[in-house]
C-alpha atoms as a PDB file:
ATOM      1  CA  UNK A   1      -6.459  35.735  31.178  1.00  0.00           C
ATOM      2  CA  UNK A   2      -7.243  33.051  28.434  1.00  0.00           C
ATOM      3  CA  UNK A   3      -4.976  34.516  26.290  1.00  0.00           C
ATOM      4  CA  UNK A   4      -2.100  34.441  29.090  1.00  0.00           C
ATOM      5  CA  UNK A   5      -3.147  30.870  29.569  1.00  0.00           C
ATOM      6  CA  UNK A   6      -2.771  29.775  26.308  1.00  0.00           C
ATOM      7  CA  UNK A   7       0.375  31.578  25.181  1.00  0.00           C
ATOM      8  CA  UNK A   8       2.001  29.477  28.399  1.00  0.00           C
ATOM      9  CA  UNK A   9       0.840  26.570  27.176  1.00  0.00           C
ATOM     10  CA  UNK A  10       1.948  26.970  23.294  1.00  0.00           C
ATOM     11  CA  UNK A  11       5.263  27.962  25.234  1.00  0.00           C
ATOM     12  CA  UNK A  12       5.575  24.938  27.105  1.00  0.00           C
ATOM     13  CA  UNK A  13       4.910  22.589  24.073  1.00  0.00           C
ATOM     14  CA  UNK A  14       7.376  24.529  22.137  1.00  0.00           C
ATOM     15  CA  UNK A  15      10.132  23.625  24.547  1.00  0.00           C
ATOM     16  CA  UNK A  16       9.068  20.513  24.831  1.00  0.00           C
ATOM     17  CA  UNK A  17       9.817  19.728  21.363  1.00  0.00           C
ATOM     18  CA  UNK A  18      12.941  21.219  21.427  1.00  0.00           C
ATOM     19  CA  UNK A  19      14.168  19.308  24.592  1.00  0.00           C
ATOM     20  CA  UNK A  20      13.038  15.956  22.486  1.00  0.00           C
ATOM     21  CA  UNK A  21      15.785  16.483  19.796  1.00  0.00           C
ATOM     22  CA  UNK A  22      18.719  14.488  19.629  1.00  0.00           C
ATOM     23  CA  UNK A  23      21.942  15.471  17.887  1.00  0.00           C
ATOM     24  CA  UNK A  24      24.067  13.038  16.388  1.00  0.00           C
ATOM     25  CA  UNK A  25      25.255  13.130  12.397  1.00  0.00           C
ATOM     26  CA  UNK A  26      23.919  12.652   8.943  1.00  0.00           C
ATOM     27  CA  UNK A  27      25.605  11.149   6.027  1.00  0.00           C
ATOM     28  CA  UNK A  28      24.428   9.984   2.746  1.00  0.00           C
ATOM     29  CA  UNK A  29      24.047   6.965   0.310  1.00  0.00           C
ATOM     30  CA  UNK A  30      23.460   6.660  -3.168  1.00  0.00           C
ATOM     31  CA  UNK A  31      21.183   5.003  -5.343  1.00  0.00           C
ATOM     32  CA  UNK A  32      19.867   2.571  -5.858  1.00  0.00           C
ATOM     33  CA  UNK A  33      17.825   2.445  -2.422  1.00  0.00           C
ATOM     34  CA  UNK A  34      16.116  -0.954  -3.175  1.00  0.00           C
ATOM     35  CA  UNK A  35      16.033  -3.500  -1.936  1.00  0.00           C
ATOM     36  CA  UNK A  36      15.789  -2.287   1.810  1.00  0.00           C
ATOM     37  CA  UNK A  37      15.531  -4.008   4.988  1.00  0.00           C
ATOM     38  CA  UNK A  38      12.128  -2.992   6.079  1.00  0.00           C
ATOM     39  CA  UNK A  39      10.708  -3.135   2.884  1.00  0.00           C
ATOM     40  CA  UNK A  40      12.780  -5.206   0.001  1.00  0.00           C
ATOM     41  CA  UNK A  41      11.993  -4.256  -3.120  1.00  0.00           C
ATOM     42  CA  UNK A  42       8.963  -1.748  -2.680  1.00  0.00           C
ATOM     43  CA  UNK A  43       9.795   1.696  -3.070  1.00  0.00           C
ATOM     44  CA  UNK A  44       9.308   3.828  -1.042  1.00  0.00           C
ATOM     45  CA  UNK A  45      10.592   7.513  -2.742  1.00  0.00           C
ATOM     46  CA  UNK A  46      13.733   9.565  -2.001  1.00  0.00           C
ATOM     47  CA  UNK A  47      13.430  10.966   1.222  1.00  0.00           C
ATOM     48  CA  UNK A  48      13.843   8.202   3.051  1.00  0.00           C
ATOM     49  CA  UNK A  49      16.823   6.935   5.272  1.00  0.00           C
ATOM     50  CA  UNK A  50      19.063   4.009   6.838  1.00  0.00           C
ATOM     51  CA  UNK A  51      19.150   4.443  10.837  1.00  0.00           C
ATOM     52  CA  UNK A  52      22.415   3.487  12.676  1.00  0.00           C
ATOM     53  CA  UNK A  53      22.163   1.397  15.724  1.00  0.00           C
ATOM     54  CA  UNK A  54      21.325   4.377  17.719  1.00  0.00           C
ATOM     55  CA  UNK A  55      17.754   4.477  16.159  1.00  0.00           C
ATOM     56  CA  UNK A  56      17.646   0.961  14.642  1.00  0.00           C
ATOM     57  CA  UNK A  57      15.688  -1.099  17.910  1.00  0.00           C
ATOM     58  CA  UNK A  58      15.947  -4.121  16.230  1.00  0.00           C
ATOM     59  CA  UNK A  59      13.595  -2.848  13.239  1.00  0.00           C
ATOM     60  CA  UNK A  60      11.158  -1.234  15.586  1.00  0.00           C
ATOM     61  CA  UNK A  61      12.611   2.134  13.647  1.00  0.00           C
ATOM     62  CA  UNK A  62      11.078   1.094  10.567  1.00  0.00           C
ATOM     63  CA  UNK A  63       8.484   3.109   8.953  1.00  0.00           C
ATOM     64  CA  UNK A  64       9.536   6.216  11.539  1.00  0.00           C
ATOM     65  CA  UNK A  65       9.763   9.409  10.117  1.00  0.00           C
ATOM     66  CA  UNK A  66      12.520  11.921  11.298  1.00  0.00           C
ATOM     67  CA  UNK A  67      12.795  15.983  10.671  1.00  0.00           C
ATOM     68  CA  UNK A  68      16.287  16.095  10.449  1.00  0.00           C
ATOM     69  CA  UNK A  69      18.200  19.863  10.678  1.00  0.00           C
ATOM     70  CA  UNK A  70      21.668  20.382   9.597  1.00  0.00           C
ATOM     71  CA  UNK A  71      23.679  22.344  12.510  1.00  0.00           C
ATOM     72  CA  UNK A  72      26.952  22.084  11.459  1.00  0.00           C
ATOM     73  CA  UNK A  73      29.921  20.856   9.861  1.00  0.00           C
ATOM     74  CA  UNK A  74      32.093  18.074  11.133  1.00  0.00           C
ATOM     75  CA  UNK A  75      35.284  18.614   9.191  1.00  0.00           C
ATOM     76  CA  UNK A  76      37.171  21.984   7.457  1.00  0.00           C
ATOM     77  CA  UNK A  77      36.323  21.088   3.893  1.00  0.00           C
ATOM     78  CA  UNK A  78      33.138  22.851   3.490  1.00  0.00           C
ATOM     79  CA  UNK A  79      32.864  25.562   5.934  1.00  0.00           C
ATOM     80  CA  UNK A  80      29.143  26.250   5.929  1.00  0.00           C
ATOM     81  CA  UNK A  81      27.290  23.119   4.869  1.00  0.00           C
ATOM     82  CA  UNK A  82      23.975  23.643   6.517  1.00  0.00           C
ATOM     83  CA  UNK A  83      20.759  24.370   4.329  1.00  0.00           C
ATOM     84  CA  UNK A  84      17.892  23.495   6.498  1.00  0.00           C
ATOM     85  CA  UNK A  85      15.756  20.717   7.237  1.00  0.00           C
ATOM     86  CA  UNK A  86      14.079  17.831   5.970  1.00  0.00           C
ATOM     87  CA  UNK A  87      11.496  14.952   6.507  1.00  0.00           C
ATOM     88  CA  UNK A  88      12.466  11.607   5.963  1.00  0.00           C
ATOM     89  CA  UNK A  89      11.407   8.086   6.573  1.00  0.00           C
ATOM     90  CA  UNK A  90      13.462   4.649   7.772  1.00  0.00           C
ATOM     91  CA  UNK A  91      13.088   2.588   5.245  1.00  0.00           C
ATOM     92  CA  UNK A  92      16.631   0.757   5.718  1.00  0.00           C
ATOM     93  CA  UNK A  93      19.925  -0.552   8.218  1.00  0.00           C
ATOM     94  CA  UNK A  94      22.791   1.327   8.704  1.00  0.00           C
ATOM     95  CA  UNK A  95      25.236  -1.670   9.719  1.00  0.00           C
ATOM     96  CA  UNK A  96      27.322  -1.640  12.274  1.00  0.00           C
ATOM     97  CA  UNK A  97      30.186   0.988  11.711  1.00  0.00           C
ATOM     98  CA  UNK A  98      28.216   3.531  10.316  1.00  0.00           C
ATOM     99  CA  UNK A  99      29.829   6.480  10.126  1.00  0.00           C
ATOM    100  CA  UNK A 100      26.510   8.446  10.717  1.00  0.00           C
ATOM    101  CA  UNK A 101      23.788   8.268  13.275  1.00  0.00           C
ATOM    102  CA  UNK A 102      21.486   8.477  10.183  1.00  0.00           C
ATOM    103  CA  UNK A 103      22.309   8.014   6.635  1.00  0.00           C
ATOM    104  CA  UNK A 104      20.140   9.989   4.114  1.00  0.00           C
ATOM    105  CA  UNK A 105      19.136   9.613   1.058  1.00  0.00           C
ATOM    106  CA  UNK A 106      21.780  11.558  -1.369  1.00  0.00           C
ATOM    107  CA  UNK A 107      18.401  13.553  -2.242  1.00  0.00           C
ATOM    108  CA  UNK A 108      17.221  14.398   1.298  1.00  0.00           C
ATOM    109  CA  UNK A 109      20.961  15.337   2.224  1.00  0.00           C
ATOM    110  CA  UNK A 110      20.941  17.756  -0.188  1.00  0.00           C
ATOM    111  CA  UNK A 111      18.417  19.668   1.074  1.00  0.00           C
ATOM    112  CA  UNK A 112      19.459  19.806   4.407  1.00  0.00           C
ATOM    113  CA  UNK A 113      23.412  20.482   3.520  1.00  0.00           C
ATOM    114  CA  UNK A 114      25.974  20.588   0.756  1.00  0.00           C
ATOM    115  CA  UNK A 115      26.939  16.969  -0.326  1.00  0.00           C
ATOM    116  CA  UNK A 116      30.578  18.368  -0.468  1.00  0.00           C
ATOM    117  CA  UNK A 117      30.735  17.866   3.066  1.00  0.00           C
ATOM    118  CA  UNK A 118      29.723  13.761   3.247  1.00  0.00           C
ATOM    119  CA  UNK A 119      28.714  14.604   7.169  1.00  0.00           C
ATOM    120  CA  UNK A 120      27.255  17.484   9.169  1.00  0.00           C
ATOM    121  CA  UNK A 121      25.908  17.490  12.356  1.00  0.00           C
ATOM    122  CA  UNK A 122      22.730  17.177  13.003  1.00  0.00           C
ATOM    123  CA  UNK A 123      19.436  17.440  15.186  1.00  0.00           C
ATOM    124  CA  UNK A 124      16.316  15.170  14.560  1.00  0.00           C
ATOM    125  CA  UNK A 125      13.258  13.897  16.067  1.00  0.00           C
ATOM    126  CA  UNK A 126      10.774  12.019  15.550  1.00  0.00           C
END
């Protein structure tokens, strides 16, 4: 019985967290990544990232991490861009026009797809 219990509840949370994900795109930018608008000239590593106006709030995204998954591609020039996932923190504006929802590091992009592609489509969450 406690054992039925608790495997409903680990069930529940699990698609929970999966129902919280929103898809959008990724891009990258190059170094270097200072000075920043949440944090000017400290640094703050390579996985970080510059959020679009989707996640921007007027700031109130700085400091946020994101797990960010690769799902696909967005365009025909590299066919299977995907490598996984990655952790990253806001540390900086997209401006207006971005061509991503989020704009990775060129490090953290890496890990999660083949820089080849420029953009893939992603999930992420806070």
């Amino acid at each position: 019985m406690v054992k039925t219990i608790l495997l409903a509840a680990v069930t529940l949370l699990g698609l929970a967290s999966l129902a919280a994900a929103d898809t959008g795109t990724a891009t990258f930018y190059t170094p270097p990544y200072v000075p920043s608008s949440c944090y000017g000239y400290q640094d703050k590593g390579v996985m970080i990232a510059a959020a679009s106006d989707v996640i921007w709030n007027n700031r109130a995204a700085c400091g946020r991490r994101y797990s960010v998954t690769c799902t696909g591609r967005t365009n025909l020039g590299v066919l299977q861009p995907c490598r996984g996932s990655v952790v990253v923190t806001i540390v900086d504006y997209c401006p207006a026009g971005c061509a991503g929802t989020i704009d990775l590091s060129q490090e953290a992009f890496a890990i999660i797809a083949d820089p080849n592609a420029g953009k893939v489509q992603i999930e992420y969450h806070q």
